[in-house]
Protein backbone atom coordinates (compact mmCIF):
# COMPACT_ATOMS: atom_id res chain seq x y z
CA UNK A 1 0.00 0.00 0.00
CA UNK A 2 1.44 3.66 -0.76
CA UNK A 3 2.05 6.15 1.62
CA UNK A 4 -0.31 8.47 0.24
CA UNK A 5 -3.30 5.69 0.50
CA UNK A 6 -1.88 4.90 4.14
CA UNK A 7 -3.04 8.52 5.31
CA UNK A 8 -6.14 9.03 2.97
CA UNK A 9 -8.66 9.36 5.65
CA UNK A 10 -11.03 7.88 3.07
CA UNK A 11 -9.70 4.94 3.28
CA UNK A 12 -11.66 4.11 6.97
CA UNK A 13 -14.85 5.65 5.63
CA UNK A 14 -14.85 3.43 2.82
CA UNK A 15 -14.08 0.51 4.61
CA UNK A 16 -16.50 1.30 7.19
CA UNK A 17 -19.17 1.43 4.64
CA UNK A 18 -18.26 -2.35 3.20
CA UNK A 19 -18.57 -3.54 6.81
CA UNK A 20 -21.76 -2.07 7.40
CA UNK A 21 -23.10 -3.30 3.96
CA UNK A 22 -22.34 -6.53 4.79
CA UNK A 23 -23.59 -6.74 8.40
CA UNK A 24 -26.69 -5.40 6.84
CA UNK A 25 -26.58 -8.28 4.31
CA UNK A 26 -26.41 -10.65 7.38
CA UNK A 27 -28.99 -9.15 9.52
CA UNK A 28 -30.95 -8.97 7.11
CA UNK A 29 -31.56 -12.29 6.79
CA UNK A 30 -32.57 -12.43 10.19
CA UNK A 31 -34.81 -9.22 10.44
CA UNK A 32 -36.07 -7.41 7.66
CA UNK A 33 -37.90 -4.75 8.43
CA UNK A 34 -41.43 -3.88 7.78
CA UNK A 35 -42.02 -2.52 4.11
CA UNK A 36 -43.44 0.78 5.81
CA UNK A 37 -40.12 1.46 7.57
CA UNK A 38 -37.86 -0.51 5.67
CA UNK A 39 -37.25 2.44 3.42
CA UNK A 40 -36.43 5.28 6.19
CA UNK A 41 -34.43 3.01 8.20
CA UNK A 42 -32.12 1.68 5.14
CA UNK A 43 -31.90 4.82 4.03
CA UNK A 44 -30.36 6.06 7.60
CA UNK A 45 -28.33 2.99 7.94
CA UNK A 46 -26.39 3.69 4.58
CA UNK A 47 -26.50 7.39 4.67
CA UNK A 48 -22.65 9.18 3.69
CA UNK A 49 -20.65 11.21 6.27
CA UNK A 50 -21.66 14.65 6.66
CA UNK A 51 -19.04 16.20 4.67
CA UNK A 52 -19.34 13.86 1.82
CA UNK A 53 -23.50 14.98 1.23
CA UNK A 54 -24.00 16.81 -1.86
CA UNK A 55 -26.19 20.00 -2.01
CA UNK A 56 -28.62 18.37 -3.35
CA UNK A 57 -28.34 15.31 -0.37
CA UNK A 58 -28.54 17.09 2.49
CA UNK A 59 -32.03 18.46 2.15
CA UNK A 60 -33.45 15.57 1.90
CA UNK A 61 -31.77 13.70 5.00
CA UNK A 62 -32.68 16.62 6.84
CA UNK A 63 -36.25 16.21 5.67
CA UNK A 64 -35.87 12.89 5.89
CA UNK A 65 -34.82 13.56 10.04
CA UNK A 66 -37.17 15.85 10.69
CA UNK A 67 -40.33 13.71 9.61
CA UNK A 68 -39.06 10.73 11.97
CA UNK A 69 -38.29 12.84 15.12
CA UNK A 70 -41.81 14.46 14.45
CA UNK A 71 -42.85 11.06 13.93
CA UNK A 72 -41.32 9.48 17.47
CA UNK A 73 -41.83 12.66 19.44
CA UNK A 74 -45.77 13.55 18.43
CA UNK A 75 -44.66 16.86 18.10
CA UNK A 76 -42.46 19.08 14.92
CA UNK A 77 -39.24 18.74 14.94
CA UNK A 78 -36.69 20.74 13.03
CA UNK A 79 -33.52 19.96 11.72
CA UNK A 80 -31.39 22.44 10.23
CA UNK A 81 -27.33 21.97 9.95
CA UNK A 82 -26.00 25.87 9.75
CA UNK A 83 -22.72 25.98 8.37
CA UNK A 84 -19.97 27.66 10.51
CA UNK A 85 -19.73 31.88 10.23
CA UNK A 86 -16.73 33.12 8.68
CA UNK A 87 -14.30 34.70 10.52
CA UNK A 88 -15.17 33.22 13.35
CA UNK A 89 -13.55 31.35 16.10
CA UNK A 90 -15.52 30.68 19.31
CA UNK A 91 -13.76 31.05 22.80
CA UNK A 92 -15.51 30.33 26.16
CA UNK A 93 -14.22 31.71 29.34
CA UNK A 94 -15.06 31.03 33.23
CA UNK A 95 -14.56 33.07 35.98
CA UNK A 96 -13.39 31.00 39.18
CA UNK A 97 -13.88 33.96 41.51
CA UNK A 98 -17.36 33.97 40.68
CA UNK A 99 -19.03 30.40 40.03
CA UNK A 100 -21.26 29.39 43.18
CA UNK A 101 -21.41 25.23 42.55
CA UNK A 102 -25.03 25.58 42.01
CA UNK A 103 -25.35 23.91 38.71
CA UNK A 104 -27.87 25.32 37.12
CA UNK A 105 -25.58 25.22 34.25
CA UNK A 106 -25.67 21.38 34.27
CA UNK A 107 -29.07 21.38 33.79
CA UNK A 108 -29.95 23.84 31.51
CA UNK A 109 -27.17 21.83 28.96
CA UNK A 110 -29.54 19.23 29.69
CA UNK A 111 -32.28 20.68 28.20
CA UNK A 112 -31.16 22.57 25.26
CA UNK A 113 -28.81 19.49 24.03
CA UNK A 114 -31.50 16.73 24.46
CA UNK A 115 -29.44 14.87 26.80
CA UNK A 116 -30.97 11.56 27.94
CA UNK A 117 -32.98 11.72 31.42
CA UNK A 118 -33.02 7.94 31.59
CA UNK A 119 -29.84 6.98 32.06
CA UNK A 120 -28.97 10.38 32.50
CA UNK A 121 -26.59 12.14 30.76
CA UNK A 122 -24.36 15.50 31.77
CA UNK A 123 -22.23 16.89 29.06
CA UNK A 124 -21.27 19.67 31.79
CA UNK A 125 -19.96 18.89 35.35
CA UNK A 126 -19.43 20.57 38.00
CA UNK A 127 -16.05 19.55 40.97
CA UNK A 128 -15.71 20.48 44.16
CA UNK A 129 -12.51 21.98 45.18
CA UNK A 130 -10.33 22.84 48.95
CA UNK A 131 -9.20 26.18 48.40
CA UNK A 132 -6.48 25.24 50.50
CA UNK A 133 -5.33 22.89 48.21
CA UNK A 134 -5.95 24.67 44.81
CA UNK A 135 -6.70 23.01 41.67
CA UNK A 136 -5.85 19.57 42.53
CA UNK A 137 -8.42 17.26 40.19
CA UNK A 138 -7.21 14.11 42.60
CA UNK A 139 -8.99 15.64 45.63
CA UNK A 140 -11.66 17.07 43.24
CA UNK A 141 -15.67 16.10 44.75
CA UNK A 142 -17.67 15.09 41.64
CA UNK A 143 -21.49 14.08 43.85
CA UNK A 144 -21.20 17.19 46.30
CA UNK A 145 -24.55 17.77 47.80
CA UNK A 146 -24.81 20.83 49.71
CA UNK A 147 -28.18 22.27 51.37
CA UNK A 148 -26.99 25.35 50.15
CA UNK A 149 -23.87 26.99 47.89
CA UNK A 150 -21.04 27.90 47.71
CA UNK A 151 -19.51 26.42 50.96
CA UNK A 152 -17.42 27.93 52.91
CA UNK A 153 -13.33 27.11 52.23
CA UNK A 154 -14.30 25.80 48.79
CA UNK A 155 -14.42 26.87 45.07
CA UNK A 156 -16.08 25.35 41.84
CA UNK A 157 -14.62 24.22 38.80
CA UNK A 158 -16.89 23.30 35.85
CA UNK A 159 -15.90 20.91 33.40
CA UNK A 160 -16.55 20.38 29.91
CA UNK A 161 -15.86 19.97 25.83
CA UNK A 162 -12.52 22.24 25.86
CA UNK A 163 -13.09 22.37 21.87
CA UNK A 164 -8.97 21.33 21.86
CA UNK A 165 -7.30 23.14 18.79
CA UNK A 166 -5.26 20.01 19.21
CA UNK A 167 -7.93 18.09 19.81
CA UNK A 168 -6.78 13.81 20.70
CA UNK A 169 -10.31 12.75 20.24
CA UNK A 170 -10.43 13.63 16.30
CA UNK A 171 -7.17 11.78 15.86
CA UNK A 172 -8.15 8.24 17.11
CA UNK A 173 -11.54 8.21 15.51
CA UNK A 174 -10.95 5.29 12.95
CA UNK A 175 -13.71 6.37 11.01
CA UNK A 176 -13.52 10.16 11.03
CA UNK A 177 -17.10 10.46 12.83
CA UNK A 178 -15.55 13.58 14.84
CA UNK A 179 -13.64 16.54 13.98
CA UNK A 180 -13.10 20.06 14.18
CA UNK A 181 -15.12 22.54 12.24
CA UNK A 182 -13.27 26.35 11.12
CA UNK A 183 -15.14 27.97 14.15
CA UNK A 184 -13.02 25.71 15.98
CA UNK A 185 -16.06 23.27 17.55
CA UNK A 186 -15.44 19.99 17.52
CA UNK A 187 -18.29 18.00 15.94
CA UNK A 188 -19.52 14.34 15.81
CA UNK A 189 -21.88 12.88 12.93
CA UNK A 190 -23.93 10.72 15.25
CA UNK A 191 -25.02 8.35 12.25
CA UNK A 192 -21.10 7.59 10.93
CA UNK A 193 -20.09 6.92 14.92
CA UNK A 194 -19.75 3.04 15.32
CA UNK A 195 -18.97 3.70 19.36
CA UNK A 196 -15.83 2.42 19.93
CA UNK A 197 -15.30 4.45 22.20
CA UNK A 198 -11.70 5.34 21.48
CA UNK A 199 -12.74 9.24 21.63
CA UNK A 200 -13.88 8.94 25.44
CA UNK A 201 -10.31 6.76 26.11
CA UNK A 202 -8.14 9.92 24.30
CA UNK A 203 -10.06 12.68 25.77
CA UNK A 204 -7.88 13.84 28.87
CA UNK A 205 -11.19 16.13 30.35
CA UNK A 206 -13.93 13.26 30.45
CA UNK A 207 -16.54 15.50 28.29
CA UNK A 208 -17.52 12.62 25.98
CA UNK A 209 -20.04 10.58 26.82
CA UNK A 210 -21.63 7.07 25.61
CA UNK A 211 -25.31 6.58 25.07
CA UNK A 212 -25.38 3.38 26.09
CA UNK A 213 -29.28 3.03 25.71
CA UNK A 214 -31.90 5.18 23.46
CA UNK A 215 -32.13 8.31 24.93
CA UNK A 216 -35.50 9.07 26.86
CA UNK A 217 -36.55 12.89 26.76
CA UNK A 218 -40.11 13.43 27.47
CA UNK A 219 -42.09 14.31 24.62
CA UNK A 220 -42.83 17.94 26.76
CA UNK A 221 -39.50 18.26 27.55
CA UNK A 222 -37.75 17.79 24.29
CA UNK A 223 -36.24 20.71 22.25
CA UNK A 224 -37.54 20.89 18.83
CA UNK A 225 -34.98 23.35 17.19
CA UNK A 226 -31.97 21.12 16.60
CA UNK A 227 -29.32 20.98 14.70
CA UNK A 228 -27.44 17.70 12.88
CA UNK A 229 -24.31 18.24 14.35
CA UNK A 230 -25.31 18.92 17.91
CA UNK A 231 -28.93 18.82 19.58
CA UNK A 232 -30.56 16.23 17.57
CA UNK A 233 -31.79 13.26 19.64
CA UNK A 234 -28.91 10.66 18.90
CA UNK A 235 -29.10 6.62 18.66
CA UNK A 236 -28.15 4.47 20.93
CA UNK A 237 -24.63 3.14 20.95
CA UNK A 238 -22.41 6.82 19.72
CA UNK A 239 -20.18 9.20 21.59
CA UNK A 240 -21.58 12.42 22.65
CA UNK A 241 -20.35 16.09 23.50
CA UNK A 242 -20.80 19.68 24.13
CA UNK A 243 -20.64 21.54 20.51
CA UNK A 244 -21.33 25.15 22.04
CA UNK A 245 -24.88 24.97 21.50
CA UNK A 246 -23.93 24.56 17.49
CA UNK A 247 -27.83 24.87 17.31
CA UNK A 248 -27.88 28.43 19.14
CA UNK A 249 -24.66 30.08 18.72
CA UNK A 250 -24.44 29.41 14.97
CA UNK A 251 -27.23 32.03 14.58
CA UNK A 252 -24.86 34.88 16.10
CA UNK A 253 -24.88 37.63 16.33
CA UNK A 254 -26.63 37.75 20.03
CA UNK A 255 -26.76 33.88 20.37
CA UNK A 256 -24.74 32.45 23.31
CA UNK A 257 -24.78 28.46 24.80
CA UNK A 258 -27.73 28.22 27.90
CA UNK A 259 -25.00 27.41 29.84
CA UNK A 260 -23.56 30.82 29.59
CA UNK A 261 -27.48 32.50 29.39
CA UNK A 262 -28.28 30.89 32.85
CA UNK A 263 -25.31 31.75 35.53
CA UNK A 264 -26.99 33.48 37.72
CA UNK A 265 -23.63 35.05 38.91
CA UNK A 266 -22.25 35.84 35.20
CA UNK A 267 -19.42 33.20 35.21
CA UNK A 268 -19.41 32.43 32.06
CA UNK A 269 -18.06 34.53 28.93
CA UNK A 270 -18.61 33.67 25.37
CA UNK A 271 -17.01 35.14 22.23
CA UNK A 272 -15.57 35.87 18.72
CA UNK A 273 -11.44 34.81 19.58
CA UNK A 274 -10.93 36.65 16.16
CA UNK A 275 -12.08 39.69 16.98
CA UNK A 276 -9.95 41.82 19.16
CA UNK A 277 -13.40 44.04 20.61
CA UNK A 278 -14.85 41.28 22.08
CA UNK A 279 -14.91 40.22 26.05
CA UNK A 280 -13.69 37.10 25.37
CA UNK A 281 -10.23 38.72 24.14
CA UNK A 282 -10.38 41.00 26.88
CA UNK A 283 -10.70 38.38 29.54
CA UNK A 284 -7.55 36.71 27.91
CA UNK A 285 -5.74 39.69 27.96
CA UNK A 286 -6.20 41.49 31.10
CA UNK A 287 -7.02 38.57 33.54
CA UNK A 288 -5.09 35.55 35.25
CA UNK A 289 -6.08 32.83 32.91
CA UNK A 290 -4.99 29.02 33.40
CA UNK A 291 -5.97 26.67 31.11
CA UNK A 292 -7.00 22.75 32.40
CA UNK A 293 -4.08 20.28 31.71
CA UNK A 294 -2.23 22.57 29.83
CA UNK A 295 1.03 20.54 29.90
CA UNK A 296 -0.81 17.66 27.39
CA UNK A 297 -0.88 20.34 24.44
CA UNK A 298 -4.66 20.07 23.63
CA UNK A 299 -4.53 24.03 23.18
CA UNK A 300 -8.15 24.14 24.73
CA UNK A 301 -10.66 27.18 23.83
CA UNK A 302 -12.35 27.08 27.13
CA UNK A 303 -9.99 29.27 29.90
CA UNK A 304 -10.17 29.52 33.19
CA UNK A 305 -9.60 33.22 34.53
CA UNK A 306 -9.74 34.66 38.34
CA UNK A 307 -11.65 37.93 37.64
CA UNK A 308 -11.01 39.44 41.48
């Protein structure tokens, strides 16, 4: 085999698509499915990667999405799939000297994304910390349960998605389900995923997460605006992240992650990193900023900062 074929990432897409076809051919043979479904759910099953749909393609799976999420959920359901803004790069920053533990955060992630209730899922969590001790993640407290926060001799550290220029998680996907997008969000195409779970093993900040059963929102409860690389309610079986609220902050100007929209204490900062104006580059600038595990070279795009 050349070199050049050796590092075509095509090569695991296309050979990800023979193995599928013929798992299909031998499942087949011991389900078919019903002719009223057959066609939506082969359709799905043998759909391309999101990069490789054609203009003319990815109406039609979106359509296609749309009708059975309507379908499932008794109630509409749209799909879109926004393309990144140029000249964009999104930053998000968190102020330590603010953030009370409360975790509102947590759940209001929860209901944007579509995150499974049942198991439940948290793309967002939130550690415990002795301010004594600092930023040591071996004493952090992941199931603190306070009466009331913050406590007294202890800080908060929120962890998610760092959206990692340098991003391990894209580079051990063997079939390219995950990568970064120009705005610098890293993105997973929940119907190319085959849940290997190598992502969640290279990710050094524990912000992937696997659906290990179908994901139960309640019809009420479900958001309807979703997008195909983020809120969309995914299968069972794939990797899932943060993505920024893709569905939310894709519409900018004036559209920020619920994460951000819900600190009660105005912890959170979201921005433009291209443009020098913004608060984002401010905070950056003018503030003590760490970033988590900075010695593994992930160049995160989520920093820490101590505004007092």
């Amino acid at each position: 085999m050349s070199e050049k074929k050796k590092c075509d990432p095509r090569v695991f897409q296309l050979s990800r698509r023979k193995a599928l076809k013929g798992l299909a051919a031998g499942v087949g043979v011991l389900a078919i499915p019903s002719p009223k479904a057959s066609a939506s759910v082969w359709e799905s099953f043998f759909q391309k990667h999101f990069k490789e749909l054609s203009k003319e393609d990815l109406p039609k799976v979106l359509a296609r999405m749309e009708e059975q999420y309507s379908r499932e959920y008794g109630r509409p359901v749209t799909v879109k799939a926004t393309p990144h803004i140029e000249g964009v790069k999104f930053g998000y920053g968190l102020d330590l000297s603010r953030c009370v533990g409360c975790r509102r955060c947590v759940y209001a992630c929860v209901s944007e994304n579509n995150q499974s209730r049942e198991p439940q899922i948290h793309w967002i969590r939130v550690v415990r910390l002795n301010k004594e001790k600092g930023i040591d993640l071996s004493e952090a407290e992941h199931y603190y349960n306070p009466r009331e926060v913050p406590e007294k001799g202890h800080f908060y550290l929120p962890v998610q998605c760092q959206q990692c220029e340098n991003a391990p998680c894209t580079k051990v996907c063997p079939v390219q389900a995950t990568w970064r997008e120009n705005d610098g969000i890293i993105v997973v195409d929940y119907n190319w995923c085959i849940g290997c779970r190598y992502c969640m093993a290279a990710c050094p900040y524990g912000a992937r997460h696997f659906n290990w059963r179908k994901s139960r929102i309640p019809t009420d409860e479900l958001n309807p605006d979703t997008h195909y690389l983020g809120n969309r309610p995914r299968p069972v079986g794939v990797v899932e992240k943060c993505t920024f609220c893709i569905q939310k902050t894709r519409e900018m100007p004036g559209r920020y992650p619920a994460c951000e929209e819900i600190c009660p204490v105005g912890a959170r900062k979201f921005g433009n990193l291209l443009d020098p104006e913004s608060e984002i580059r401010y905070l950056i600038e003018n503030k003590r900023v760490f970033l988590l595990k900075e010695d593994l070279n992930t160049q995160p795009k989520f920093f820490y900062f101590y505004g007092s």
